[in-house]
C-alpha atoms as a PDB file:
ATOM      1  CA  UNK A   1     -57.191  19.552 -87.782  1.00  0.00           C
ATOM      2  CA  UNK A   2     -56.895  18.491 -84.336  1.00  0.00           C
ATOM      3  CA  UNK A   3     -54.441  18.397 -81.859  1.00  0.00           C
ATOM      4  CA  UNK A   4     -54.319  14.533 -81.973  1.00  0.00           C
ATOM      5  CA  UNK A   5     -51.461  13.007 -83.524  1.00  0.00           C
ATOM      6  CA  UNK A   6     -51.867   8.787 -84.561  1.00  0.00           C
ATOM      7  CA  UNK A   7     -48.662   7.017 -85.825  1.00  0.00           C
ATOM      8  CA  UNK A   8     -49.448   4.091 -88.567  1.00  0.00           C
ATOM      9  CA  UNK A   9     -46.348   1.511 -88.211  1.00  0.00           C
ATOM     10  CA  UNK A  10     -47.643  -0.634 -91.418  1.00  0.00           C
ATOM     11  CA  UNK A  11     -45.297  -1.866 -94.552  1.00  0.00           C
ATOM     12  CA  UNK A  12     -48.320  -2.422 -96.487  1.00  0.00           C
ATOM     13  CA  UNK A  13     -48.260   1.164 -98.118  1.00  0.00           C
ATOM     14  CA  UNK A  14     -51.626   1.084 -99.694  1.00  0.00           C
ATOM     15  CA  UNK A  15     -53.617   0.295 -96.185  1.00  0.00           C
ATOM     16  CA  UNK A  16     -51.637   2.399 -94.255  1.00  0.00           C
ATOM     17  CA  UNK A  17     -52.742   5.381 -96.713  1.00  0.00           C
ATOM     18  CA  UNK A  18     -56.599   4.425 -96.351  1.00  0.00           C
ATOM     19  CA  UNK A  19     -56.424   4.334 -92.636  1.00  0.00           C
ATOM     20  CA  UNK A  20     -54.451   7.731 -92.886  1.00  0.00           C
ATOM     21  CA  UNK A  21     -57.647   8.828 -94.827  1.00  0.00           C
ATOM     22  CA  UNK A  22     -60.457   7.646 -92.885  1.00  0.00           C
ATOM     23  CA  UNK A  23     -58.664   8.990 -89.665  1.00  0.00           C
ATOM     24  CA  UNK A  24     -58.552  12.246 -91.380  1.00  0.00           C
ATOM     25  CA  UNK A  25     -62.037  12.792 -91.620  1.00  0.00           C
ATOM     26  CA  UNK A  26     -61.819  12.455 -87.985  1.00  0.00           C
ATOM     27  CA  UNK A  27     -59.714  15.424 -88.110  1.00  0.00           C
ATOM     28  CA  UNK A  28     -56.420  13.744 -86.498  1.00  0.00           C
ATOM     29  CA  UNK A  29     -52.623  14.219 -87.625  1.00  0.00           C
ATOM     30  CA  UNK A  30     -51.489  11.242 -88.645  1.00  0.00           C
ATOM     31  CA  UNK A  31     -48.345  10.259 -89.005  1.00  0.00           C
ATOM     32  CA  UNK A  32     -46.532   6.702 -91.507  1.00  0.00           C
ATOM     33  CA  UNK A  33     -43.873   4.667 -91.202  1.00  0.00           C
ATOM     34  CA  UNK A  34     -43.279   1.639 -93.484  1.00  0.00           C
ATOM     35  CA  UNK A  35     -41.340  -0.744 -91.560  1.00  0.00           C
ATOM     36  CA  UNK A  36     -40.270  -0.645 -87.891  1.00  0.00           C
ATOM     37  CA  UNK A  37     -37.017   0.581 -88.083  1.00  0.00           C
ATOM     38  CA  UNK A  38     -37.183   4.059 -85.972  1.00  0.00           C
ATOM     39  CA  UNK A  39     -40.191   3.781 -84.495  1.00  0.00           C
ATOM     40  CA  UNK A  40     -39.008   3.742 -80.845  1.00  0.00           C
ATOM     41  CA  UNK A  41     -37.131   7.284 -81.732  1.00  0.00           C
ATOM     42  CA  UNK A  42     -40.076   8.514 -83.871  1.00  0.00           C
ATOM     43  CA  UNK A  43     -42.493   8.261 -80.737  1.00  0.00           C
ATOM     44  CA  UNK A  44     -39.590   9.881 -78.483  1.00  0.00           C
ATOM     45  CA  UNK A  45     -39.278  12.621 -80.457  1.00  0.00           C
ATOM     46  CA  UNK A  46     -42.680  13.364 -81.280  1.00  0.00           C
ATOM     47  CA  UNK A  47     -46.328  13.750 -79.348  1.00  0.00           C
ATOM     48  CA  UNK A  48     -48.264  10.230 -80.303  1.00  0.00           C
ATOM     49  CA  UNK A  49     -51.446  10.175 -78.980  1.00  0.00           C
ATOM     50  CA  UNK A  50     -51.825   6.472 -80.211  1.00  0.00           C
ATOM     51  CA  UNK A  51     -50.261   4.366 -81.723  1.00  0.00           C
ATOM     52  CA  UNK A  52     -51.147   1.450 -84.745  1.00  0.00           C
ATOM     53  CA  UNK A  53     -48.409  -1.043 -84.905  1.00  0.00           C
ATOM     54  CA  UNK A  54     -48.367  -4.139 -87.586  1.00  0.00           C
ATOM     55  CA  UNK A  55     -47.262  -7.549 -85.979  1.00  0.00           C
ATOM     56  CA  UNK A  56     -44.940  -8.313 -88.958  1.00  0.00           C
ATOM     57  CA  UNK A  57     -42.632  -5.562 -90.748  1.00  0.00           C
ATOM     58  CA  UNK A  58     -39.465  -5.648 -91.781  1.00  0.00           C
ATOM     59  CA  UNK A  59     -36.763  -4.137 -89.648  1.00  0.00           C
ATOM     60  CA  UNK A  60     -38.245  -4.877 -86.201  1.00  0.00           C
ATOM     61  CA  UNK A  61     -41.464  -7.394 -85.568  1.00  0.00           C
ATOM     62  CA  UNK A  62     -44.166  -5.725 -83.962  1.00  0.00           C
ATOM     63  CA  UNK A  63     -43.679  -7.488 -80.375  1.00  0.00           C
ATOM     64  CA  UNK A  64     -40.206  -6.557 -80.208  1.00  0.00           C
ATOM     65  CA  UNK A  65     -40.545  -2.851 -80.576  1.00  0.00           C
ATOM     66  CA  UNK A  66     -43.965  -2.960 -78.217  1.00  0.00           C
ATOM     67  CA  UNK A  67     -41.534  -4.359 -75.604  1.00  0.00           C
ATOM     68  CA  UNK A  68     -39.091  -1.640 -76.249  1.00  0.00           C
ATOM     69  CA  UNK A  69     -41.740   1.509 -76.553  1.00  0.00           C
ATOM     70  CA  UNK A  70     -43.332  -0.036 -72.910  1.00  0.00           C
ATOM     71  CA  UNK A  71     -39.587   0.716 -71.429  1.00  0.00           C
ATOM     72  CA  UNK A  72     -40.058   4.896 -72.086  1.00  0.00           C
ATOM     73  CA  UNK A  73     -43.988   5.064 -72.700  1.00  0.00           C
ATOM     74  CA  UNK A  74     -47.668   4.710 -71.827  1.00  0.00           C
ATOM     75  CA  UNK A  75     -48.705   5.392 -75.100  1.00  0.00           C
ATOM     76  CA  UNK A  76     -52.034   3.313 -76.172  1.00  0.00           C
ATOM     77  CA  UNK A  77     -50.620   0.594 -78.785  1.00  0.00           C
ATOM     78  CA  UNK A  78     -53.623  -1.198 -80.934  1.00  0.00           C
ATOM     79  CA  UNK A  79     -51.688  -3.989 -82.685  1.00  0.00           C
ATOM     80  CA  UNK A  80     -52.944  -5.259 -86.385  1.00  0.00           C
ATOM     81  CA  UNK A  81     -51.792  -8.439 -87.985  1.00  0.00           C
ATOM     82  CA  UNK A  82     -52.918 -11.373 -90.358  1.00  0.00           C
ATOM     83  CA  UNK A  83     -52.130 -14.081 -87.507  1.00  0.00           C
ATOM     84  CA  UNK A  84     -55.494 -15.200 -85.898  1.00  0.00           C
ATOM     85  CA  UNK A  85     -54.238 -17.631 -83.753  1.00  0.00           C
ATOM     86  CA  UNK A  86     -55.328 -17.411 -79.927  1.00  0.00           C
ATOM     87  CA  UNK A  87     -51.522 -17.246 -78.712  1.00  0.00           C
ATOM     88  CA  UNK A  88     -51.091 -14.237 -80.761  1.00  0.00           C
ATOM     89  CA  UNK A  89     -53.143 -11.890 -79.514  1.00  0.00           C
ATOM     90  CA  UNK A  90     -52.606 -13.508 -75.635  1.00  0.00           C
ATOM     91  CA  UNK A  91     -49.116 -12.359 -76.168  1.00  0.00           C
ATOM     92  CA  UNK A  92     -49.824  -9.432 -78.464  1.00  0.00           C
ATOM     93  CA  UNK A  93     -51.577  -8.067 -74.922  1.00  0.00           C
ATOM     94  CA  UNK A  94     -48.886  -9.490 -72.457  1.00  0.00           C
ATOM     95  CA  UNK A  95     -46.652  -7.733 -73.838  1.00  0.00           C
ATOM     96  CA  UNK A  96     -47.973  -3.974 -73.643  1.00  0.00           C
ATOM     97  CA  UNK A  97     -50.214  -3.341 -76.224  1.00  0.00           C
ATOM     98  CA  UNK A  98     -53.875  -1.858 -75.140  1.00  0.00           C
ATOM     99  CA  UNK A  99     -56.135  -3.799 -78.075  1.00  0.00           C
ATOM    100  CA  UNK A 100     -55.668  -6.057 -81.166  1.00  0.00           C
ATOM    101  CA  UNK A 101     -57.265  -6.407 -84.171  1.00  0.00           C
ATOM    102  CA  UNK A 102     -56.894  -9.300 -87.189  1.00  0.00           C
ATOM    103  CA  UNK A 103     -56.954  -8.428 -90.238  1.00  0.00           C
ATOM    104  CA  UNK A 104     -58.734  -8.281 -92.541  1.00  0.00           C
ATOM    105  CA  UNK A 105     -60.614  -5.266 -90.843  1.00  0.00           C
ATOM    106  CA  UNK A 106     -62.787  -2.630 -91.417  1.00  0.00           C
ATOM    107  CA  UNK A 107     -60.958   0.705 -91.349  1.00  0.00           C
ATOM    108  CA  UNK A 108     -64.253   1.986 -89.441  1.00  0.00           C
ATOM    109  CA  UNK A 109     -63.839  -0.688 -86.802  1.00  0.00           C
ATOM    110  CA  UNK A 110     -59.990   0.597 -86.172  1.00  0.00           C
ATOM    111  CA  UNK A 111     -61.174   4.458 -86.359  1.00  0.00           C
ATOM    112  CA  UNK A 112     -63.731   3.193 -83.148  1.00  0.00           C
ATOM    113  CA  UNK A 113     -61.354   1.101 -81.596  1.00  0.00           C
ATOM    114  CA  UNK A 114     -59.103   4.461 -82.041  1.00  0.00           C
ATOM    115  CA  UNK A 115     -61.862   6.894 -80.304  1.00  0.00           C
ATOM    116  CA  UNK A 116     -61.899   4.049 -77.517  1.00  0.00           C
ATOM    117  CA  UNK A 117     -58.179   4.738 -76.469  1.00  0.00           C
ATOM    118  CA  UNK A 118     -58.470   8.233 -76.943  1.00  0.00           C
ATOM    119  CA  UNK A 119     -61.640   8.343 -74.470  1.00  0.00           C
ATOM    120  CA  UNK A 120     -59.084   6.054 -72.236  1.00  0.00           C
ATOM    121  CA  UNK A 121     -56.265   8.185 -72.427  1.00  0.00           C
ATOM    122  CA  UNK A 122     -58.305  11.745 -71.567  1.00  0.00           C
ATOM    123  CA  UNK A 123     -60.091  10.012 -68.843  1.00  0.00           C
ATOM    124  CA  UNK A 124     -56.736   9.384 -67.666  1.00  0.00           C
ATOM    125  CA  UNK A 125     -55.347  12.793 -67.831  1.00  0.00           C
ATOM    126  CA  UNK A 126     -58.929  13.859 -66.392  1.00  0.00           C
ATOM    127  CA  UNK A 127     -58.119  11.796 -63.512  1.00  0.00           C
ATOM    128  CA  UNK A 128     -54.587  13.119 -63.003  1.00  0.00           C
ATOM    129  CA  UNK A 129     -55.689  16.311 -63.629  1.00  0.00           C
ATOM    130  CA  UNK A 130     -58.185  16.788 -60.757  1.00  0.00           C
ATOM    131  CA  UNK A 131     -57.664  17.376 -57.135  1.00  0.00           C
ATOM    132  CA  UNK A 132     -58.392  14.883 -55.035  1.00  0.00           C
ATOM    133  CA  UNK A 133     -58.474  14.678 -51.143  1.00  0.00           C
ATOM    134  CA  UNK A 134     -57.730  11.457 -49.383  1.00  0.00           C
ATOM    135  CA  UNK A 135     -59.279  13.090 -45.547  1.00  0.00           C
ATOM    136  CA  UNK A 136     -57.582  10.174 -43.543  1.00  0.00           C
ATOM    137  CA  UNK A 137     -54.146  11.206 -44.415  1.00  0.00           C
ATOM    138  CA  UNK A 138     -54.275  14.924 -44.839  1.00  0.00           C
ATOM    139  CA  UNK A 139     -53.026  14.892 -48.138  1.00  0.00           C
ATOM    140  CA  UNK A 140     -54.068  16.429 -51.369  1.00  0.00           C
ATOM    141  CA  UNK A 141     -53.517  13.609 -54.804  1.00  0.00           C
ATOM    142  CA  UNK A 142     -52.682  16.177 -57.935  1.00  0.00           C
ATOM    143  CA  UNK A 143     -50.559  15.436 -61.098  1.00  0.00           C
ATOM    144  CA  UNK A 144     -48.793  12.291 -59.301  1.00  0.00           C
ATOM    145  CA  UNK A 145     -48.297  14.244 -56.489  1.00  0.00           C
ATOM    146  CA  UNK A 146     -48.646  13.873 -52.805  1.00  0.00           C
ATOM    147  CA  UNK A 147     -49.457  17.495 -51.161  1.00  0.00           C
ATOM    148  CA  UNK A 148     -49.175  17.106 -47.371  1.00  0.00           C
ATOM    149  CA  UNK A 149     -51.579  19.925 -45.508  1.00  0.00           C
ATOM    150  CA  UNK A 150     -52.230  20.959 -41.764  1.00  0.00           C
ATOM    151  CA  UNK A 151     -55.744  19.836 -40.744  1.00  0.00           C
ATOM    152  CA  UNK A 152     -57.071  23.612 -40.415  1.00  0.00           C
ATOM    153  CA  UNK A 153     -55.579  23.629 -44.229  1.00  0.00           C
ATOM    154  CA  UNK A 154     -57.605  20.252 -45.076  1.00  0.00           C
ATOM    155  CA  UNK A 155     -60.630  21.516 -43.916  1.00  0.00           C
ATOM    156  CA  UNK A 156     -60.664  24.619 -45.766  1.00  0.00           C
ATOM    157  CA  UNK A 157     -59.487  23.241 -48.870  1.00  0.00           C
ATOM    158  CA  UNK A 158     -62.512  20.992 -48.329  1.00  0.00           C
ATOM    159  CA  UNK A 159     -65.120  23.161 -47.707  1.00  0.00           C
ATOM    160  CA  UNK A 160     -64.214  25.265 -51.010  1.00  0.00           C
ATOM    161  CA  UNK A 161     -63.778  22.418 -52.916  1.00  0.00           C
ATOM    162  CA  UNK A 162     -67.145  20.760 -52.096  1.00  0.00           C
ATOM    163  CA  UNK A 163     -68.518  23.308 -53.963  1.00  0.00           C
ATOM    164  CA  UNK A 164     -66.914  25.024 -56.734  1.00  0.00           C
ATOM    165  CA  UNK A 165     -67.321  28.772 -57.835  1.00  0.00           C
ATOM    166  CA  UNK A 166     -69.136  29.294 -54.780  1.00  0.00           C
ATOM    167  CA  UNK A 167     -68.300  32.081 -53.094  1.00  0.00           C
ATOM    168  CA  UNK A 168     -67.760  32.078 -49.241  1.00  0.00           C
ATOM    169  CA  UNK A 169     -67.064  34.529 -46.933  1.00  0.00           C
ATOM    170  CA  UNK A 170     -64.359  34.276 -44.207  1.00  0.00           C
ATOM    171  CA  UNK A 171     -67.278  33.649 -41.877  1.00  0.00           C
ATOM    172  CA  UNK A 172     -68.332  30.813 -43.373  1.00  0.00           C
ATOM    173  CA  UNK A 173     -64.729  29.329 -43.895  1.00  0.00           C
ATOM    174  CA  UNK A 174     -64.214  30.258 -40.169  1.00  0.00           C
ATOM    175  CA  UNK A 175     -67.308  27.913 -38.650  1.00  0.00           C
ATOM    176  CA  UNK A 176     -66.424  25.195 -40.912  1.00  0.00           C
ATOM    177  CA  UNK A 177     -62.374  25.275 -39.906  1.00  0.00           C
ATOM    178  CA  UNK A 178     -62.626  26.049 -36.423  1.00  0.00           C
ATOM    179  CA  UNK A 179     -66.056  23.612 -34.538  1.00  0.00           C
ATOM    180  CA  UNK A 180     -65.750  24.902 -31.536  1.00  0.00           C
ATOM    181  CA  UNK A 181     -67.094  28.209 -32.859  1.00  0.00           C
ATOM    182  CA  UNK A 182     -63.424  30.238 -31.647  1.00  0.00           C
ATOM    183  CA  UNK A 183     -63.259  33.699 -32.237  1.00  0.00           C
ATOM    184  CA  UNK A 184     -60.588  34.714 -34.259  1.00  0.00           C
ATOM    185  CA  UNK A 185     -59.028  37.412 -36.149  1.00  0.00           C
ATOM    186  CA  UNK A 186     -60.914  36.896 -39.912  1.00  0.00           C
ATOM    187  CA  UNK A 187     -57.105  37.571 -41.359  1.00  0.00           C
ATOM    188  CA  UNK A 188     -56.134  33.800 -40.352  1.00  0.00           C
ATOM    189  CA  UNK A 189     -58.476  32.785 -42.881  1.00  0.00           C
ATOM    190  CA  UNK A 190     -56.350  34.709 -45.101  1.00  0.00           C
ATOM    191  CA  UNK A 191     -53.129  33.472 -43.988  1.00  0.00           C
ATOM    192  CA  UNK A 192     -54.163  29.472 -44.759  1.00  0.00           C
ATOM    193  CA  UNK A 193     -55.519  30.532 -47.772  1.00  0.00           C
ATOM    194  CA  UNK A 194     -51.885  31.816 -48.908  1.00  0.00           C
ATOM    195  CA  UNK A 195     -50.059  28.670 -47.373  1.00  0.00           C
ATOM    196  CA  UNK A 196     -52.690  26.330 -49.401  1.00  0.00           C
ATOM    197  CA  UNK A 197     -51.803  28.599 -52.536  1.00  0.00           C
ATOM    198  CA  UNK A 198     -48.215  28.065 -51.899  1.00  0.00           C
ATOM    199  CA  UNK A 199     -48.432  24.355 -51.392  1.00  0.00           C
ATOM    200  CA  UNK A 200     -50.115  23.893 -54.414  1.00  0.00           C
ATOM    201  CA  UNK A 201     -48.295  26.031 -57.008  1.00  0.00           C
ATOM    202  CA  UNK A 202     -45.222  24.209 -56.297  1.00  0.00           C
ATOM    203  CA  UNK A 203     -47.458  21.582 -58.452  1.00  0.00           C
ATOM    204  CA  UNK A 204     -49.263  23.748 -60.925  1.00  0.00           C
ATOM    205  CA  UNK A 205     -49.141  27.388 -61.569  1.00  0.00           C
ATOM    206  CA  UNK A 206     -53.341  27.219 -61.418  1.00  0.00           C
ATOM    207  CA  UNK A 207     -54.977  29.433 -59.335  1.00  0.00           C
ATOM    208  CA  UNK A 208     -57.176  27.206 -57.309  1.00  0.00           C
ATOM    209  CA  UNK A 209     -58.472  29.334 -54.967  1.00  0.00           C
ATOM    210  CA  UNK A 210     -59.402  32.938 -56.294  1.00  0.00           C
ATOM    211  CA  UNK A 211     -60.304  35.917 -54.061  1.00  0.00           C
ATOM    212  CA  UNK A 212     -63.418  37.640 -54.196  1.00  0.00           C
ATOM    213  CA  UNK A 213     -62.981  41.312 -53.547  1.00  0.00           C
ATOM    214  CA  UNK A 214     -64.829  41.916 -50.615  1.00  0.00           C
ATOM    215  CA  UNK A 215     -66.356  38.538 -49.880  1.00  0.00           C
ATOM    216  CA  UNK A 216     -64.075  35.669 -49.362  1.00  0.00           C
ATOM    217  CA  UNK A 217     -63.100  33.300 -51.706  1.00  0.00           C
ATOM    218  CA  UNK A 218     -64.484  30.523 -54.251  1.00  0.00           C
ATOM    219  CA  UNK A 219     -62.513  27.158 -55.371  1.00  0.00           C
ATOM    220  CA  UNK A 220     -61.914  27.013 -59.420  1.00  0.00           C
ATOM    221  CA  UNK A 221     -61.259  23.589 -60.625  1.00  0.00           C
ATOM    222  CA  UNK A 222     -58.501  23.200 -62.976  1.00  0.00           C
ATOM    223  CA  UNK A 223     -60.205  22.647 -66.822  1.00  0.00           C
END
């Protein structure tokens, strides 16, 4: 079983259970509630990777509790219902939810419109993930974070980045950092290498920049 968890929010019991069974042949958790009472606190208290949510239940209406999960949470919403009409779905979307299907459907069709979030959602975290270097500004884009660097800094976080797992020696590092070919000591090289470290651990404990016992050093981008 995989790590990712769907929550069915469907009072029909007998289609939640079949979509519960074709999604675990996908190998997902998956998770039932039968009327929309709790959902909001279900999805708080528990990792929802996505999230199928039946227009009408008793309790809470689908719309209603889409507005209310939107005011704590991204998570991907693909609302189901029986109403066809055109204004439906335009406000079934308005209103925060990522797709919409009318029923009747084929559970296949949900378990692909299912893999489509998912895709979505990790490329996403992918996104947010990765370092990214905006060179006008000087500033490093990782995790929702802004990372503000010297421009000696920039440039060597560039040059190792443009090519991970390479290994380059502090020669190297020096003629890209320095253009006006400078000599200095090959222990500065070291010393913006720890301030980069420094600067970016106070965002994520990974070790972007690994030394290479007696050759230099080689970016490692996070996985």
């Amino acid at each position: 079983m995989s790590d990712v968890h769907i929550l069915i929010v469907e009072d029909e019991q007998n289609l939640a259970e079949l979509m519960r069974d074709y999604l675990h042949k996908e190998n997902y958790q998956v998770s039932l509630l039968f009327s929309g009472e709790g959902v909001e606190s279900f999805i708080k208290n528990n990792p929802v990777d996505v999230v199928l949510l039946d227009l009408m239940l008793p309790g809470k209406g689908g719309i209603e509790i889409c507005k209310d999960v939107r005011k704590f949470s991204n998570v991907p919403i693909i609302m189901t219902t029986a109403k066809v009409e055109e204004i439906d779905r335009i406000l079934g979307l308005e209103i925060g939810a990522n797709d919409y299907v009318c029923k009747p459907y084929s559970p296949r069709e949900l378990v692909a419109r299912v893999k489509v979030q998912l895709r979505s959602l990790q490329i996403k975290i992918d996104s947010e993930s990765a370092l990214r270097l905006e060179k006008e500004q000087l500033m490093v884009h990782f995790k929702g974070s802004m990372i503000e660097l010297t421009s000696v800094e920039f440039n060597l976080l560039d040059k190792l980045s443009s090519q991970p797992a390479r290994v380059f020696n502090r020669d190297q590092l020096m003629d890209a950092i320095y253009a006006d070919g400078r000599i200095v000591s090959d222990r500065t090289i070291d010393s913006h290498i720890k301030k980069i470290r420094q600067k970016l651990k106070k965002v994520d404990s990974h070790e972007f920049i690994q030394s290479v016992y007696g050759c230099g050093y080689k970016f490692i981008q996070k996985p």
